[in-house]
Each structure stands twice: as C-alpha cells, then as structure tokens.
C-alpha atoms as a PDB file:
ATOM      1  CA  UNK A   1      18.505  -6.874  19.306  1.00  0.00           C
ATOM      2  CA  UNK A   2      17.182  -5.252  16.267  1.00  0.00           C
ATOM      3  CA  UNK A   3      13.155  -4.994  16.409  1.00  0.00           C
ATOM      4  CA  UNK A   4      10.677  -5.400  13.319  1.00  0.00           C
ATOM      5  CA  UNK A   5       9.574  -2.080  13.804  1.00  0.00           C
ATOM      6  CA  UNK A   6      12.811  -0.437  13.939  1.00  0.00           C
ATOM      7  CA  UNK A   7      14.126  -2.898  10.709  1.00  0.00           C
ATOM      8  CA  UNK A   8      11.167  -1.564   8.851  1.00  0.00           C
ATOM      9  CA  UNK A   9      11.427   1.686   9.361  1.00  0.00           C
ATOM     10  CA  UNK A  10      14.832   1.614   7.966  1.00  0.00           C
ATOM     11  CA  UNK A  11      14.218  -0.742   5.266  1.00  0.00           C
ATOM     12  CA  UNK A  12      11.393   2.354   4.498  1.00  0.00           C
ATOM     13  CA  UNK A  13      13.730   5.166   4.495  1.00  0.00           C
ATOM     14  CA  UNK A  14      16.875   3.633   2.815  1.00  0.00           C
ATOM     15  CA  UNK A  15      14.754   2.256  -0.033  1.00  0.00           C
ATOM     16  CA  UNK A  16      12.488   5.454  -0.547  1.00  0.00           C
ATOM     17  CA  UNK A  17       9.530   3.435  -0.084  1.00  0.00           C
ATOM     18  CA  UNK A  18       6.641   6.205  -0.174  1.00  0.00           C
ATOM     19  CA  UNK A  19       2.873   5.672   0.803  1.00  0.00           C
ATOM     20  CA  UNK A  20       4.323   2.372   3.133  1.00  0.00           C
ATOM     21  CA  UNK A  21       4.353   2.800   6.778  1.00  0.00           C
ATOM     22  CA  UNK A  22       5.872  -0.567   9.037  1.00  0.00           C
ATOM     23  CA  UNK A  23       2.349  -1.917   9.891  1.00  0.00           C
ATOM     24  CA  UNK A  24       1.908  -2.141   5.617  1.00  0.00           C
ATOM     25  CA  UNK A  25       4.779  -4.824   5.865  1.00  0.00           C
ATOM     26  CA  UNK A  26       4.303  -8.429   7.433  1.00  0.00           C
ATOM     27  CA  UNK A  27       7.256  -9.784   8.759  1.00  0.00           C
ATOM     28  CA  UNK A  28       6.926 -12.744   6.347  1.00  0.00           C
ATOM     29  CA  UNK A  29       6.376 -10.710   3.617  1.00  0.00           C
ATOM     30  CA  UNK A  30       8.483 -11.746   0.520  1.00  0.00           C
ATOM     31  CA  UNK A  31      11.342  -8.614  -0.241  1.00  0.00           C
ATOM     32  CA  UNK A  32      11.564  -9.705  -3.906  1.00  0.00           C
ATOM     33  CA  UNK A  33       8.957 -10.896  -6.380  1.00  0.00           C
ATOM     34  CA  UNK A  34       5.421  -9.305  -7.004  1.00  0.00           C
ATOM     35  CA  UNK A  35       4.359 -11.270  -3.708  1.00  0.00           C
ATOM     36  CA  UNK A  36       6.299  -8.954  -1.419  1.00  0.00           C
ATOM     37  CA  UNK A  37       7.529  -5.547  -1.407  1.00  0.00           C
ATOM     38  CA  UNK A  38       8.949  -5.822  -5.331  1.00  0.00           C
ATOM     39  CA  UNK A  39      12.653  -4.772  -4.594  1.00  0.00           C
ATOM     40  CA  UNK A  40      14.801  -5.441  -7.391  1.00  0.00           C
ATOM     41  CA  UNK A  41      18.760  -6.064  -7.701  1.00  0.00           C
ATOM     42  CA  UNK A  42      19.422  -2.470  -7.141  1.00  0.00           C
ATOM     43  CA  UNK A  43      17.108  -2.102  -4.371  1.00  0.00           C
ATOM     44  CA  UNK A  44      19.652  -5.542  -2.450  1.00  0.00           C
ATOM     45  CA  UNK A  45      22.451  -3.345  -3.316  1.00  0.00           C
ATOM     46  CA  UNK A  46      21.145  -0.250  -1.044  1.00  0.00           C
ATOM     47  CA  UNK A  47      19.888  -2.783   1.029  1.00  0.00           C
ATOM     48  CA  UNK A  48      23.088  -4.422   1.624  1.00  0.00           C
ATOM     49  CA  UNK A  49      24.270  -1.276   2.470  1.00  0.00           C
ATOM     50  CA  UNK A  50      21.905   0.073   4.667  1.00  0.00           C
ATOM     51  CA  UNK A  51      22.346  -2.748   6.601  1.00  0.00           C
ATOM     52  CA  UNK A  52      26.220  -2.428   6.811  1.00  0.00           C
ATOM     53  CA  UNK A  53      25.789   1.090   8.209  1.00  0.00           C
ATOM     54  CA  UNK A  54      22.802   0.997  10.227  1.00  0.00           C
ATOM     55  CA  UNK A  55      24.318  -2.610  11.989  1.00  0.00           C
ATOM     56  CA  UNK A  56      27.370  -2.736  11.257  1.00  0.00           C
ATOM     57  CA  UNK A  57      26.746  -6.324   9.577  1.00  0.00           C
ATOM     58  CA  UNK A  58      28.129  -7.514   6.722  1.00  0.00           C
ATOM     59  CA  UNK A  59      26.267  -9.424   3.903  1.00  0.00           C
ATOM     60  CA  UNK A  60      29.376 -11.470   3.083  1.00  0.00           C
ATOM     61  CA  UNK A  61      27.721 -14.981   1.800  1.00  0.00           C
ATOM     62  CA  UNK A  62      26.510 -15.126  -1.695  1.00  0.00           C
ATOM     63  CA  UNK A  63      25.534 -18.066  -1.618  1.00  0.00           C
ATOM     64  CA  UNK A  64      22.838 -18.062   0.825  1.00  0.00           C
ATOM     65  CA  UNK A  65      21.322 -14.547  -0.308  1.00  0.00           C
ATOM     66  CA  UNK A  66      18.307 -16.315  -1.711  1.00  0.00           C
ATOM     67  CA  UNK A  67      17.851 -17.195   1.793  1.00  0.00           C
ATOM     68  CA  UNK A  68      19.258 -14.548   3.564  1.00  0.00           C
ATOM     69  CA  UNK A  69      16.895 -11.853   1.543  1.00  0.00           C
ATOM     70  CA  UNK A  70      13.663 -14.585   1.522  1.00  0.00           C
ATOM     71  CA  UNK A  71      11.417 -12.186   3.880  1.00  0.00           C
ATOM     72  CA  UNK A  72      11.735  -9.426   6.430  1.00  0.00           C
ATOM     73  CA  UNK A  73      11.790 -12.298   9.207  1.00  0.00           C
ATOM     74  CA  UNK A  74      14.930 -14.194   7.668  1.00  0.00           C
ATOM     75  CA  UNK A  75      16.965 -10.960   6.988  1.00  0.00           C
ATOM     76  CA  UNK A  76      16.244  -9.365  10.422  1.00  0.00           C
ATOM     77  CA  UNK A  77      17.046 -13.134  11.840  1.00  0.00           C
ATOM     78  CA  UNK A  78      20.646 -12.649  10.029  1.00  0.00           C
ATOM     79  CA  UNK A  79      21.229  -9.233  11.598  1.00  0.00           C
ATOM     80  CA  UNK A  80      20.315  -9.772  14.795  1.00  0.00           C
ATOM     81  CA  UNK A  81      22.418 -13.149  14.985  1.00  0.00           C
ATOM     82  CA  UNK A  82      25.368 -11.330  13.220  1.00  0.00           C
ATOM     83  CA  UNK A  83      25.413  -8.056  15.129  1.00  0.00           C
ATOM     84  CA  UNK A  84      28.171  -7.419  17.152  1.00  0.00           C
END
C-alpha cells in the first residue's frame, strides 16, 4: 500500500514542486484550481506518468479524471486500489 507520505514525496519530485515539503500538502488538498496545489493540464500529464512508473498503474478512464485527480486522498485511493 502506497502511503501519503511516500505519494507526496513523489508527487514533489516529479512535478518540481520547490519550497513544498509533504507536511505543506493536506491529503484533501485540491491538485487543480487556486484552492490546492495549482497543477495545470501539463502538470496531469507528468502526473499521469509518474504514476505509471513509480506504480505501475495506469490512468486509463477519462471519464472519471475529474474524480480520479479531485485531491491527494482520491488519487492515492485509485493507486492503491489499482496496484498490482
């Protein structure tokens, strides 16, 4: 099972997020939007793939991304019930 912590910290490094350590991000902190962490369409793209390497899970279902990529919480919910 993938941890916050450890989903953070590659969420951090993937997505060059400087001057943000894991404790600055709340698991139901928003990924998109000014409420959250601000990533934009490019930022899902590395994201997407991050995730494919670092899990080996695949993003595959476009049309529940809204919910997929709603907060840290919901993402990390989708890896850990889709890793293999």
């Amino acid at each position: 099972m993938v941890t916050s912590e450890a989903f953070k910290k590659v969420l951090i490094k993937y997505l060059n997020l400087e001057d943000i350590t894991p404790n600055d991000i709340e698991d139901n902190d928003a990924l998109f939007g000014e409420d959250g962490l601000g990533l934009d369409s490019v930022d899902s793209i590395e994201l997407v793939l991050a995730i494919e390497k670092e899990y080996g899970v695949k993003i595959t279902d476009s049309k529940n991304y809204q919910t997929i990529f709603a907060t840290i919480e919901s993402l990390l919910n989708y890896i850990n019930e889709n890793k293999k």
